[in-house]
Protein backbone atom coordinates (compact mmCIF):
# COMPACT_ATOMS: atom_id res chain seq x y z
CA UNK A 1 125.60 86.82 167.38
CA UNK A 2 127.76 84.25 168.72
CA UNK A 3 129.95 82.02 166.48
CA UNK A 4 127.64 78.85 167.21
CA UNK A 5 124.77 80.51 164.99
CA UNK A 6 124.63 79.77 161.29
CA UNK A 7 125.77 83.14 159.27
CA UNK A 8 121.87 83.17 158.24
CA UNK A 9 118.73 80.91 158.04
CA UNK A 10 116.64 80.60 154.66
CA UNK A 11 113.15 80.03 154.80
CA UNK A 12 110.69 78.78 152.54
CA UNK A 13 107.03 79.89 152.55
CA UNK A 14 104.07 77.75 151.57
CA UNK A 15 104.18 74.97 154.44
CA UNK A 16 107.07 76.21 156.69
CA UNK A 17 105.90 79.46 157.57
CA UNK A 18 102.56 79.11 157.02
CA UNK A 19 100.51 76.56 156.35
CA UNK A 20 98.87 77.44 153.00
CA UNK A 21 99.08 74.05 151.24
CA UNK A 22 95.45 73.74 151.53
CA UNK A 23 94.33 76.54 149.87
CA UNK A 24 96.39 75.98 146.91
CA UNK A 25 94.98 72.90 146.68
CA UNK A 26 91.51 73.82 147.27
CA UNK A 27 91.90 76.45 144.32
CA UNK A 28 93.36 73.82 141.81
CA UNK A 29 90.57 71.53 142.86
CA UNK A 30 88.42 74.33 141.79
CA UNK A 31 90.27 75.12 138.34
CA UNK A 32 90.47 71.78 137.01
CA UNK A 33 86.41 71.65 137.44
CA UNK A 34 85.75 74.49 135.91
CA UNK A 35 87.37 73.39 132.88
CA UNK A 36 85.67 70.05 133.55
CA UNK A 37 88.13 67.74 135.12
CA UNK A 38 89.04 66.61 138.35
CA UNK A 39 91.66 66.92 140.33
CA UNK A 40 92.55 64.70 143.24
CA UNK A 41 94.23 65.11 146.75
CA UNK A 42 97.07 62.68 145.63
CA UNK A 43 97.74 64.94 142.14
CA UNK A 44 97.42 67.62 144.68
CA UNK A 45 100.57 66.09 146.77
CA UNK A 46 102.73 65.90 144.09
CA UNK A 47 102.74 69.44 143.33
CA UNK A 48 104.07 70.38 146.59
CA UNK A 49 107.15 72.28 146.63
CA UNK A 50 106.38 72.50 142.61
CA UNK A 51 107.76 75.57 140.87
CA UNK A 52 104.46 77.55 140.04
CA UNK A 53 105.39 77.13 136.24
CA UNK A 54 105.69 73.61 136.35
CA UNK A 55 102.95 73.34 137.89
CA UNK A 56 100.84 75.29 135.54
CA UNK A 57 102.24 72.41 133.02
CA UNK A 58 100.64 69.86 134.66
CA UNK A 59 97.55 71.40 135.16
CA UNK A 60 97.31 72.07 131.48
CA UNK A 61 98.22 68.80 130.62
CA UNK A 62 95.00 67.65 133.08
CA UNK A 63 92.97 70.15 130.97
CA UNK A 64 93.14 73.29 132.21
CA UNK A 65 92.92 75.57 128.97
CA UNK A 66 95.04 78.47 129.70
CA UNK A 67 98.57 80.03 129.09
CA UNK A 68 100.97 79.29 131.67
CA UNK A 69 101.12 82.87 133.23
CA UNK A 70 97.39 82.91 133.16
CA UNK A 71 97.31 79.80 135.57
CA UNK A 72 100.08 81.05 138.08
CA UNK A 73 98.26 84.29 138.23
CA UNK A 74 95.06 82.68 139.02
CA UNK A 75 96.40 80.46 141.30
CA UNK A 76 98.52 83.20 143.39
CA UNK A 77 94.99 85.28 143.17
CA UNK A 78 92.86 82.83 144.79
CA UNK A 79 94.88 81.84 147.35
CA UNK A 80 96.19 85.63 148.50
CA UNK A 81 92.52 86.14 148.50
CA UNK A 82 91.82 83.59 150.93
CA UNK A 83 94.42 84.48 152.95
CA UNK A 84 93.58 87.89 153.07
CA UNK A 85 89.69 86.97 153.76
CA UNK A 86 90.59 84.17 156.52
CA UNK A 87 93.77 85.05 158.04
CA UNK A 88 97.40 83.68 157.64
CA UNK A 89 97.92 80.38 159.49
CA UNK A 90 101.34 80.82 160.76
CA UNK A 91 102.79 76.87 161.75
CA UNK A 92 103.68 76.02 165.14
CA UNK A 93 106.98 77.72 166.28
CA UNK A 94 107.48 79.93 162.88
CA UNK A 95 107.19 83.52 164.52
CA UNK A 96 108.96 82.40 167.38
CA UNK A 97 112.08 81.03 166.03
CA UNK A 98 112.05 84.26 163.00
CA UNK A 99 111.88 86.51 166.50
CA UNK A 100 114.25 85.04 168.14
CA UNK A 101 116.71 84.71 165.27
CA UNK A 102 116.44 88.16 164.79
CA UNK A 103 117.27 89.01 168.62
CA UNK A 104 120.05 86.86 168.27
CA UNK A 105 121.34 88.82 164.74
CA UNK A 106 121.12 86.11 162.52
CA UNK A 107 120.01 87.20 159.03
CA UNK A 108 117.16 85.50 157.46
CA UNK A 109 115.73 85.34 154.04
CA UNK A 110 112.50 83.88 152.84
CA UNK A 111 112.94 81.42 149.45
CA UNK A 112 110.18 80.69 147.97
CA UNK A 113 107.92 79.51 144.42
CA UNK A 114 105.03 81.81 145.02
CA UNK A 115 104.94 84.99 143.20
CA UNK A 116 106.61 87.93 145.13
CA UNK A 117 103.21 89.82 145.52
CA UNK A 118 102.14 86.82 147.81
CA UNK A 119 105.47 86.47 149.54
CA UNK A 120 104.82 90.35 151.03
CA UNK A 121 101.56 89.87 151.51
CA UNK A 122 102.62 86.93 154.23
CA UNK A 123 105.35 89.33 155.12
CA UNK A 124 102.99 92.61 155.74
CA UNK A 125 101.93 90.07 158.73
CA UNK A 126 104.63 89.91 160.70
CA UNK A 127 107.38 92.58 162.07
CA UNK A 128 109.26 94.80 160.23
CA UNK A 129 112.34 93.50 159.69
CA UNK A 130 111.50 89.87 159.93
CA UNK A 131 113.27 88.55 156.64
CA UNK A 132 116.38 90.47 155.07
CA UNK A 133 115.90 89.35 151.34
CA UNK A 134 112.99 87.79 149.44
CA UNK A 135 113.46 85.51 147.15
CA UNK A 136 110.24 84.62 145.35
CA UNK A 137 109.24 82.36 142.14
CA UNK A 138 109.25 85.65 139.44
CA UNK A 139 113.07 85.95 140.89
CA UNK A 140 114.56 82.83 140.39
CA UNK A 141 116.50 82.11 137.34
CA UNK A 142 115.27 78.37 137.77
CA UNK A 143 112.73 76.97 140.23
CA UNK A 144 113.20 74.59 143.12
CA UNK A 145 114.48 71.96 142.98
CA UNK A 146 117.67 73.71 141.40
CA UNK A 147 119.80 75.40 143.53
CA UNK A 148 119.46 78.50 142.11
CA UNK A 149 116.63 80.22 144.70
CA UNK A 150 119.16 79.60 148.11
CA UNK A 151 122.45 80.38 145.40
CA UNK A 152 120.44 83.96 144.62
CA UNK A 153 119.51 84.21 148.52
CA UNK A 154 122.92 83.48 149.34
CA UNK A 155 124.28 85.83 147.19
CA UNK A 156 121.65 89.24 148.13
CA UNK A 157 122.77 88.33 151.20
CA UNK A 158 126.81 88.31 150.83
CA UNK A 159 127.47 84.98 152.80
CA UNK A 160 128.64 81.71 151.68
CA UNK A 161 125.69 78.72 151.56
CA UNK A 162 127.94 76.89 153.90
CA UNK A 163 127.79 79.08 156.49
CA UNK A 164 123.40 79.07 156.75
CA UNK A 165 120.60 76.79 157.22
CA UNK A 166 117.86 76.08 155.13
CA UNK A 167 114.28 75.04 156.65
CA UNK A 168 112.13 73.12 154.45
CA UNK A 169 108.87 71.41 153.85
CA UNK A 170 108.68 69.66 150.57
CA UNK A 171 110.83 67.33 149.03
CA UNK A 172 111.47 69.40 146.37
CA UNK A 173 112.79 72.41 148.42
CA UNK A 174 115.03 70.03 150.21
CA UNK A 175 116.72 68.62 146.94
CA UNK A 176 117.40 72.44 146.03
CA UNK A 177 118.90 73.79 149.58
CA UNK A 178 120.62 70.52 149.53
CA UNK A 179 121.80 71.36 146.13
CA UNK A 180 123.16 74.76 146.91
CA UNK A 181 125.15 73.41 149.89
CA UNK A 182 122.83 74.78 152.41
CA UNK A 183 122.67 72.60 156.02
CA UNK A 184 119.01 71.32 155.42
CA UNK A 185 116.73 70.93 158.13
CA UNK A 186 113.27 69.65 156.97
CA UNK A 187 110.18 69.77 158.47
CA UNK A 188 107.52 67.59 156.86
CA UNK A 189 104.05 69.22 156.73
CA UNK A 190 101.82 67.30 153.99
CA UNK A 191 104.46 64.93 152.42
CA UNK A 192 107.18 62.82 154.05
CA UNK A 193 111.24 63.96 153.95
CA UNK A 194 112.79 60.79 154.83
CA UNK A 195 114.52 59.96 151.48
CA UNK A 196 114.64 63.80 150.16
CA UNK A 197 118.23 64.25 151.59
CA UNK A 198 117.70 66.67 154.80
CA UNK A 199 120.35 66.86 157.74
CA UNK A 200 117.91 66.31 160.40
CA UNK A 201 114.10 66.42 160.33
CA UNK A 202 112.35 67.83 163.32
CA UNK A 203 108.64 67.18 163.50
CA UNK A 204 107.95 70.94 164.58
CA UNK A 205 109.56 74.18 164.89
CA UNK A 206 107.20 74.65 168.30
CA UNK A 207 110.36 75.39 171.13
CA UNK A 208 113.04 75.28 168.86
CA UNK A 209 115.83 78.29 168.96
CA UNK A 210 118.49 79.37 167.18
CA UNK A 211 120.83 77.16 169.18
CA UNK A 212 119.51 74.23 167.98
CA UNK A 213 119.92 75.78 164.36
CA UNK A 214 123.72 76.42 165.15
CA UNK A 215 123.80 72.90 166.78
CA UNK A 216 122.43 70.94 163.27
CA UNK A 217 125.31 73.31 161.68
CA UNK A 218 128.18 72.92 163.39
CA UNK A 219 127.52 69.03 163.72
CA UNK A 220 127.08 68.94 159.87
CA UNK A 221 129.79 71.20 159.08
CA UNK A 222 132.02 68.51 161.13
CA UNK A 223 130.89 65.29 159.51
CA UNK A 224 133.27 63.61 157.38
């Protein structure tokens, strides 16, 4: 590893590495009817980047008539499910740039809300090796969009938040990397970034390397 490259890159999950966003949605859609509401795709948007218990709170206030826990573990269910039954839908340039990264011995961790048991069931799918530290939703002392997921990441993995990146898709996960002191790089999926307080949005992680990761760094690091 040269000196260019961040000290590590943090990753969140749902909508960065892979695109799962839609089958959350699709099982919310589906909970909220059973317990006769309705859901919409807008309601939908603004859970995005959502701490799972928070947004068990909002479902409940739309109806939903179960304990928190019960919700998240539904939720977490369905959607492993479908991702077990129709394949993980990794976005454009994910496993590339977590491959290269790790050529280049940069240390990576994955941050995210869902429950652990999801977060290594998307990791079973791709090489040993390919994230240092987990940090998942059932970890974090308080959810996104505290700082406290990329503080604990930090910390498991000994380095100062200065010295990494952060790649992000939601609002919400921006305002926490942001939060920790993390360089943010955001990359808009189903909501836009412009106002959440990233260093540099890219449109895609398709062709992107770690050199452009140490470039958004080291330019940020040096801004007044």
């Amino acid at each position: 590893m040269t000196s260019a490259l961040p000290a590590a890159v943090l990753w969140d999950m749902d909508g960065t590495v892979v695109d799962t966003e839609p089958l959350w949605m699709a099982a919310e859609v589906a909970l909220v009817a059973r317990h006769g509401g309705r859901w919409t795709h807008e309601q939908a948007l603004g859970m995005v980047g959502l701490g799972l218990d928070d947004a068990a709170a909002i479902l409940q206030r739309v109806g939903v008539e179960m304990d928190r826990d019960a919700i998240v573990q539904h939720l977490t269910d369905e959607v492993t499910t479908a991702l077990r039954d129709g394949g993980v839908h990794f976005r454009p340039g994910a496993r590339e740039l977590l491959a290269a990264l790790r050529e280049a011995g940069v240390r990576t961790a994955l941050v995210t809300m869902s429950l652990r048991s999801m977060a290594e069931a998307m990791v079973e799918r791709l090489p040993d090796g390919s994230f240092d530290v987990i940090v998942a939703g059932d970890d974090a002392t308080r959810p996104k969009p505290y700082p406290d997921p990329y503080l604990q990441a930090c910390a498991a993995l000994g380095i100062d938040p200065a010295a990494a990146v952060a790649i992000e898709d939601s609002p919400t996960g921006v305002r926490a990397a942001v939060a920790a002191g993390v360089v943010t790089v955001g990359v808009p999926l189903m909501v836009p970034l412009d106002d959440a307080g990233a260093d540099t949005l890219w449109p895609t992680l398709e062709g992107r390397t770690p050199a452009d990761l140490g470039r958004v760094h080291a330019e940020r690091r040096t801004r007044p």
